[in-house]
Protein backbone atom coordinates (compact mmCIF):
# COMPACT_ATOMS: atom_id res chain seq x y z
CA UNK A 1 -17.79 -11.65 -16.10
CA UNK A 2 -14.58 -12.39 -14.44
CA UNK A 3 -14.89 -9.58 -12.38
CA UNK A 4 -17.76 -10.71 -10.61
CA UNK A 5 -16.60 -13.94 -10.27
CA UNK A 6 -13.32 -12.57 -8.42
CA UNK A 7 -15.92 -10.33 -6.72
CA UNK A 8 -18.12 -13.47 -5.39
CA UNK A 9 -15.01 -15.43 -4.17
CA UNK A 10 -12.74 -12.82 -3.35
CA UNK A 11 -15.21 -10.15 -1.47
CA UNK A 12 -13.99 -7.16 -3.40
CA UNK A 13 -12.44 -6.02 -6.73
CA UNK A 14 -9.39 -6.94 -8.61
CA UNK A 15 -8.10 -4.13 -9.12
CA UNK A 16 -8.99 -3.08 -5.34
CA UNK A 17 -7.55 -6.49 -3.91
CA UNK A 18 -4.58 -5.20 -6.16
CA UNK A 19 -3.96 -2.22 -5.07
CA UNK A 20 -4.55 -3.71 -1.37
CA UNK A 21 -1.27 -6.09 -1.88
CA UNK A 22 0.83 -3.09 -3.57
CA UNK A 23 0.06 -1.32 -0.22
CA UNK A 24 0.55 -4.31 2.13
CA UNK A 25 3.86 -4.81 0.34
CA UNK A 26 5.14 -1.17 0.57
CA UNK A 27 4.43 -1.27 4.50
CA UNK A 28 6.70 -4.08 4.72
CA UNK A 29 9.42 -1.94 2.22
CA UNK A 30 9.28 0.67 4.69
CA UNK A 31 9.71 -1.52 7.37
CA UNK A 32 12.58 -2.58 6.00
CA UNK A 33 14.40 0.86 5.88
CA UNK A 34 13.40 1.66 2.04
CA UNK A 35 12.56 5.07 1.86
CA UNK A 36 9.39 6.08 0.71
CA UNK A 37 10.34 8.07 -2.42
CA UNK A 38 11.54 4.66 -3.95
CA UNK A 39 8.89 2.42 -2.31
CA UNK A 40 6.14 3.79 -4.80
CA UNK A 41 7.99 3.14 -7.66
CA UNK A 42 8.80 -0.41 -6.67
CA UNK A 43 5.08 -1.23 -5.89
CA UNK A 44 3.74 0.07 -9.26
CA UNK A 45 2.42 3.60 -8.34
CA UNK A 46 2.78 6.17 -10.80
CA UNK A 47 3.69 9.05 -8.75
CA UNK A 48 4.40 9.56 -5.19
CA UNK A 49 0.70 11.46 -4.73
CA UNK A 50 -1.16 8.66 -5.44
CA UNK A 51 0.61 6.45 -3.09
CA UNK A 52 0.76 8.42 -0.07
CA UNK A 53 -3.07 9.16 -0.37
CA UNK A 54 -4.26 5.43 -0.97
CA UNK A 55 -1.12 4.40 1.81
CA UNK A 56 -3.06 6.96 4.58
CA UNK A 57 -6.55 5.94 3.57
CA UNK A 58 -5.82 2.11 3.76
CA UNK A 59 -3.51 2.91 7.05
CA UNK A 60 -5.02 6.22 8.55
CA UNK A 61 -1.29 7.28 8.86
CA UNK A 62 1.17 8.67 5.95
CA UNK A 63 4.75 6.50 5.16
CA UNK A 64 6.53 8.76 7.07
CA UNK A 65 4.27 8.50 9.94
CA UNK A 66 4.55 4.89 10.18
CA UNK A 67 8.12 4.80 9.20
CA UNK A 68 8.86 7.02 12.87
CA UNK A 69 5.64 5.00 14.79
CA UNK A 70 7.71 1.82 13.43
CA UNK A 71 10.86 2.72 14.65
CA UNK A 72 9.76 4.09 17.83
CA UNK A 73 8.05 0.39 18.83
CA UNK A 74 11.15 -1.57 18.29
């Protein structure tokens, strides 16, 4: 039931809208200079697999892509 009330307010999922903040905060990690072998740890992906697959899905680039597409636009 709580779900769908997070569903009706929210627009989507809570464990998608979860996963959606881990990501958002490991872009800003890696903007930051963190490197991406310790950013999936620190936002609460099991293994670095998972997180570059759901990171390039969400993004349509992988870290390490937008780690050098980052630094090249500053």
């Amino acid at each position: 039931h709580l779900n769908r009330l997070f569903k009706t307010y929210v627009g989507t999922t809570a464990g998608h809208y979860i996963k959606l903040k881990r990501l958002y905060l490991a872009k800003e990690l890696l903007q930051q200079g963190t490197p991406p072998t310790e950013v999936y740890s620190k936002c609460g992906f099991c293994d670095y697999t998972t997180f570059y697959r759901d990171f390039k899905n969400q993004f349509d680039y992988s870290p390490k892509e937008f780690i050098k597409n980052f630094s090249l636009n500053q």
